[in-house]
N, C-alpha and C. Protein backbone atom coordinates (compact mmCIF):
# COMPACT_ATOMS: atom_id res chain seq x y z
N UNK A 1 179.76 94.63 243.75
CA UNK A 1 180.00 95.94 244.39
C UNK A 1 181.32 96.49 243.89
N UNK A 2 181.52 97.65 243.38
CA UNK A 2 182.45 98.34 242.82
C UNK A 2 183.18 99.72 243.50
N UNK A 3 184.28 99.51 243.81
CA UNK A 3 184.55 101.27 244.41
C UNK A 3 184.94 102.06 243.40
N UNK A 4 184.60 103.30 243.45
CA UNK A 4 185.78 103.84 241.98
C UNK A 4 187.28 104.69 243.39
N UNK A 5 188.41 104.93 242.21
CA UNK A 5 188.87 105.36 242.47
C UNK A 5 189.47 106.63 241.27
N UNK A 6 189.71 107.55 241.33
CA UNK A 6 190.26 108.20 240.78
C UNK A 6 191.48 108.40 240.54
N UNK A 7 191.91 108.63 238.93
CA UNK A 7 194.00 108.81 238.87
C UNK A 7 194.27 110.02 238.25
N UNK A 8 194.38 110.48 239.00
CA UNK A 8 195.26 112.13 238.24
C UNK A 8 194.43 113.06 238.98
N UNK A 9 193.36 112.91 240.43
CA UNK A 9 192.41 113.91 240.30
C UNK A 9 192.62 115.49 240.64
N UNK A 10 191.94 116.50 240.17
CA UNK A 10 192.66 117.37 240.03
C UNK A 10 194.15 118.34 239.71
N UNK A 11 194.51 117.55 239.08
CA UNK A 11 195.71 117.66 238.11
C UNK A 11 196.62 117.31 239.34
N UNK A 12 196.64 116.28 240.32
CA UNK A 12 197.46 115.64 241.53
C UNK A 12 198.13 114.43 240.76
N UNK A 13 199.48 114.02 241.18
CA UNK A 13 199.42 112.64 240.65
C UNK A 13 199.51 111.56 242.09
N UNK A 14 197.82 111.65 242.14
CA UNK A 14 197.59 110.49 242.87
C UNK A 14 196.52 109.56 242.67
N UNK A 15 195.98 108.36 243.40
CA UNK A 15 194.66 107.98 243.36
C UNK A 15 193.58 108.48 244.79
N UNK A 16 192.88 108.34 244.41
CA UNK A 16 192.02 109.53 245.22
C UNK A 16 190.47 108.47 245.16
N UNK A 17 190.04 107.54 246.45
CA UNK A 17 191.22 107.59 247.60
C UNK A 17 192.27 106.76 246.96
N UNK A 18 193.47 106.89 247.94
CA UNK A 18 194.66 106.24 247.70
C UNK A 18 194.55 104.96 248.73
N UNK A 19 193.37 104.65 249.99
CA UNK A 19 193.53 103.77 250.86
C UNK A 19 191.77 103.14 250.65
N UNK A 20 191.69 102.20 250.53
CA UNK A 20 190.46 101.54 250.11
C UNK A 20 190.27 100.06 251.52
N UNK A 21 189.49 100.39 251.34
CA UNK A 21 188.66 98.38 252.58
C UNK A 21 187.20 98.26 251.95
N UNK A 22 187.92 96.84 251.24
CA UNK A 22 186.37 96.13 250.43
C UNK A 22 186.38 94.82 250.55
N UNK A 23 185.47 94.22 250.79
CA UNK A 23 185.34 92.72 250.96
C UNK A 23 185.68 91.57 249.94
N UNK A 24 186.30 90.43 250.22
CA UNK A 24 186.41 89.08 249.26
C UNK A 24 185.47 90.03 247.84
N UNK A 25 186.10 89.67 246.52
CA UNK A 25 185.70 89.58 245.72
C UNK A 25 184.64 90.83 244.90
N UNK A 26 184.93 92.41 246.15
CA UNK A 26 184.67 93.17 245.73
C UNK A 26 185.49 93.51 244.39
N UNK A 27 185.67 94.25 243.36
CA UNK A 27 185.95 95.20 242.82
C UNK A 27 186.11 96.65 242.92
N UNK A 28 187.57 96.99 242.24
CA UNK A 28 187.69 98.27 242.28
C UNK A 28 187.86 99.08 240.66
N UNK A 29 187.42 99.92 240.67
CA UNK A 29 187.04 100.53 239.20
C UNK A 29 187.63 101.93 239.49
N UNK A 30 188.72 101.65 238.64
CA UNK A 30 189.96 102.51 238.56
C UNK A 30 189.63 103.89 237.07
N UNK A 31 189.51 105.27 237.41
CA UNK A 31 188.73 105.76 236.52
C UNK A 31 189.98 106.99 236.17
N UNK A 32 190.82 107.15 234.86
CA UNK A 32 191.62 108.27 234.32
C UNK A 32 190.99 109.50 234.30
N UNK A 33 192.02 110.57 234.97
CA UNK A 33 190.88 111.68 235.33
C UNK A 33 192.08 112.71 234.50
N UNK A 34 193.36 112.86 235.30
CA UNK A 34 193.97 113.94 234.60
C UNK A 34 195.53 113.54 234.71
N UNK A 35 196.54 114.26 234.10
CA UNK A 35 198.03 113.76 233.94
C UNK A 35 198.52 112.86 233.37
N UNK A 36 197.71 112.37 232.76
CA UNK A 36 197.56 110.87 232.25
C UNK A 36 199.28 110.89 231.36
N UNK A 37 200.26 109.67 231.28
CA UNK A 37 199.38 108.28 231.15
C UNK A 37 199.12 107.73 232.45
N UNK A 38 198.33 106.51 232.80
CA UNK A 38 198.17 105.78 234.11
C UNK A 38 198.18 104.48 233.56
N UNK A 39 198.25 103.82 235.19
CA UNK A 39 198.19 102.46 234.68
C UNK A 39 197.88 102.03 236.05
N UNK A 40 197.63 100.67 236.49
CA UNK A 40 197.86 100.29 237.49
C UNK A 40 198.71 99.01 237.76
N UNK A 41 199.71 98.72 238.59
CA UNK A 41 200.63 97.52 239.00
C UNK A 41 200.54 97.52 240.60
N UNK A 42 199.64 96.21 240.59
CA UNK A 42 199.38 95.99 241.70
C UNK A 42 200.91 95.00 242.19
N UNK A 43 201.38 95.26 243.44
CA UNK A 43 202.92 94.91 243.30
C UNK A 43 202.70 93.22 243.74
N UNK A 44 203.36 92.71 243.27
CA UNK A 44 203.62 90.91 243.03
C UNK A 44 202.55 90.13 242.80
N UNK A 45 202.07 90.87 242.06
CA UNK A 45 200.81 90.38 241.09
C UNK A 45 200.15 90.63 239.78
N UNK A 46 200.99 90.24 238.85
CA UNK A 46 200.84 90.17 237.52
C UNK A 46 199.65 90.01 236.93
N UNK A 47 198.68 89.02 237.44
CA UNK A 47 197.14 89.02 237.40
C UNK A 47 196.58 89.48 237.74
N UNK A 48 197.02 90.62 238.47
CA UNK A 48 195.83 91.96 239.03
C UNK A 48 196.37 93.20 238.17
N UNK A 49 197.36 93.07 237.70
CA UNK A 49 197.98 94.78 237.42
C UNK A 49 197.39 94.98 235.93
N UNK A 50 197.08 95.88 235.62
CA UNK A 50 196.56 96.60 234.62
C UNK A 50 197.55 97.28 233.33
N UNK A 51 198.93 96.87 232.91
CA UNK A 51 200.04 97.69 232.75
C UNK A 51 199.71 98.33 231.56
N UNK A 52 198.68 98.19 230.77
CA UNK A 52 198.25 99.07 229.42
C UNK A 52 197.97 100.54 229.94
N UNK A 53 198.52 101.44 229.14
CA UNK A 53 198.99 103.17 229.87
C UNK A 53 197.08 103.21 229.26
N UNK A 54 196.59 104.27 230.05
CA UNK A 54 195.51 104.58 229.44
C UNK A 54 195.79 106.25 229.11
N UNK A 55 195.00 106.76 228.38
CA UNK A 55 195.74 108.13 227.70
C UNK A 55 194.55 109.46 227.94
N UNK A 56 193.05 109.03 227.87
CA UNK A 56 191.72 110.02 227.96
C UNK A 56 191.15 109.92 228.85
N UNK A 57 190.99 110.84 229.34
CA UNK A 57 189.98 111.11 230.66
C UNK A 57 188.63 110.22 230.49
N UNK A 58 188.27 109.55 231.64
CA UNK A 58 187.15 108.50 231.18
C UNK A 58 187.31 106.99 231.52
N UNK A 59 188.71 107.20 230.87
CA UNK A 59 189.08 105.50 230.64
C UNK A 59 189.12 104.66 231.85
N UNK A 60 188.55 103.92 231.85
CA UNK A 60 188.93 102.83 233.33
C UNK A 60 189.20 101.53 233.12
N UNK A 61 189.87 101.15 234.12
CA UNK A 61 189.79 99.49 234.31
C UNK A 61 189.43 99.04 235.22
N UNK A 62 188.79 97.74 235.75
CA UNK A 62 188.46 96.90 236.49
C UNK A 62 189.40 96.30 237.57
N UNK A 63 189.53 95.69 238.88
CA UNK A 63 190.25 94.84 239.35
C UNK A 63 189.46 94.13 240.27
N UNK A 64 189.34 92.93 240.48
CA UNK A 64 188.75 92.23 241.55
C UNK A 64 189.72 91.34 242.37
N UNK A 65 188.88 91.60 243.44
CA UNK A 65 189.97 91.34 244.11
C UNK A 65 189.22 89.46 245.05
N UNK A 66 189.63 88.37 244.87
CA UNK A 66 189.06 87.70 245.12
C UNK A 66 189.69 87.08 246.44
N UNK A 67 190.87 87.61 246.86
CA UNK A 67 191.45 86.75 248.08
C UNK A 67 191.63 88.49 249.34
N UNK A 68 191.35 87.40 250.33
CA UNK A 68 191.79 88.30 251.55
C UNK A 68 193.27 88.87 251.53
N UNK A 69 193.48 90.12 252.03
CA UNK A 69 194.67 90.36 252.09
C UNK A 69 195.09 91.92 252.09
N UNK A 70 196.10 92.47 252.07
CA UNK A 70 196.41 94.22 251.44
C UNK A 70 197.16 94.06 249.89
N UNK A 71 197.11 94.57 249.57
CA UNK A 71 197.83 94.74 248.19
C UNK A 71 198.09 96.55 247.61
N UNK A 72 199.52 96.65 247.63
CA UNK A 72 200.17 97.66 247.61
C UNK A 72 199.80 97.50 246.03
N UNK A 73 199.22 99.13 245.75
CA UNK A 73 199.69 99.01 243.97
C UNK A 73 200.39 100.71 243.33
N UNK A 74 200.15 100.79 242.20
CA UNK A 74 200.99 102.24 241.82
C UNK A 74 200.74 102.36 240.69
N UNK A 75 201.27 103.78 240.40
CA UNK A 75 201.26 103.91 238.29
C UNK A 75 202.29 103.98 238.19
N UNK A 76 202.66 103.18 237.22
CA UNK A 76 203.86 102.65 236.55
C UNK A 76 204.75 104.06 236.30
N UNK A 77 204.06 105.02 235.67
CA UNK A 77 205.00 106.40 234.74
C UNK A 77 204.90 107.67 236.50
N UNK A 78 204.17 106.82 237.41
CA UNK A 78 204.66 108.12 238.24
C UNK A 78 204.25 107.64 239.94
N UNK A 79 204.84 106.68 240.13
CA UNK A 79 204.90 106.13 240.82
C UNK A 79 206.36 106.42 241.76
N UNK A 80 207.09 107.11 241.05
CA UNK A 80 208.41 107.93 241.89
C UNK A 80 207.54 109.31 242.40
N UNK A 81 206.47 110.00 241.09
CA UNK A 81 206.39 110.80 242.10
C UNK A 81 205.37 110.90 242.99
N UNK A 82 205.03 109.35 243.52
CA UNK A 82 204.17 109.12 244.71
C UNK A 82 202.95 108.60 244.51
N UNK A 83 202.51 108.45 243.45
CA UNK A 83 201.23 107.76 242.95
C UNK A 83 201.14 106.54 243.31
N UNK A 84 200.50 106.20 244.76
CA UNK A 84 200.47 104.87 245.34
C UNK A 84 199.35 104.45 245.68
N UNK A 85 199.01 102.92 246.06
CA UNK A 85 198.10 103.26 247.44
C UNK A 85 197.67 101.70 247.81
N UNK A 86 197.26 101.51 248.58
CA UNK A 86 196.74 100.20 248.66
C UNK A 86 195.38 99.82 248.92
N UNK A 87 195.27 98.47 248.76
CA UNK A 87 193.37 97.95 249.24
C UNK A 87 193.78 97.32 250.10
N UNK A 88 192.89 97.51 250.72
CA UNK A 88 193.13 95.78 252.16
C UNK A 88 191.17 95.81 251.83
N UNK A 89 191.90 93.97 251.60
CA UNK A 89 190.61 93.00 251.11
C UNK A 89 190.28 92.48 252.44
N UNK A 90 188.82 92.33 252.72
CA UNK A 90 188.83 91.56 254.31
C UNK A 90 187.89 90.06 253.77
């Protein structure tokens, strides 16, 4: 099971949604829409974060999420100006 989320949507710099609830070992499918570059850094977790900038509308990456928990993440290049959001895994 996969959620998408969107980064840049409508020329916003956010993810859209920015607040997600998906179960053990769902996936989330992170999809470049506009403002680009993006990335994702899921915070104190190096094995979830995505840090390769993606540049064309289209582009996505994957994350699964295999343990219970919330996990705060962000884009690296605009993440000051608010590009956040988190999952809570149940």
């Amino acid at each position: 099971f996969a959620v998408d989320v969107e980064m840049g949507l409508n020329g916003n710099l956010v993810f859209e949604p920015s607040e997600i609830t998906i179960s053990t070992g769902d996936t989330v499918h992170f999809v470049n829409n506009s403002l680009p570059p993006h990335n994702i850094i899921v915070e104190a977790r190096p094995d979830l974060s995505r840090e390769s900038l993606m540049f064309n509308p289209g582009e996505s990456q994957d994350i699964k999420f295999a343990d219970a928990g919330d996990y705060e993440f962000f884009c690296g290049p605009h993440q000051g100006a608010g590009m956040t959001g988190i999952v809570h895994v149940e």
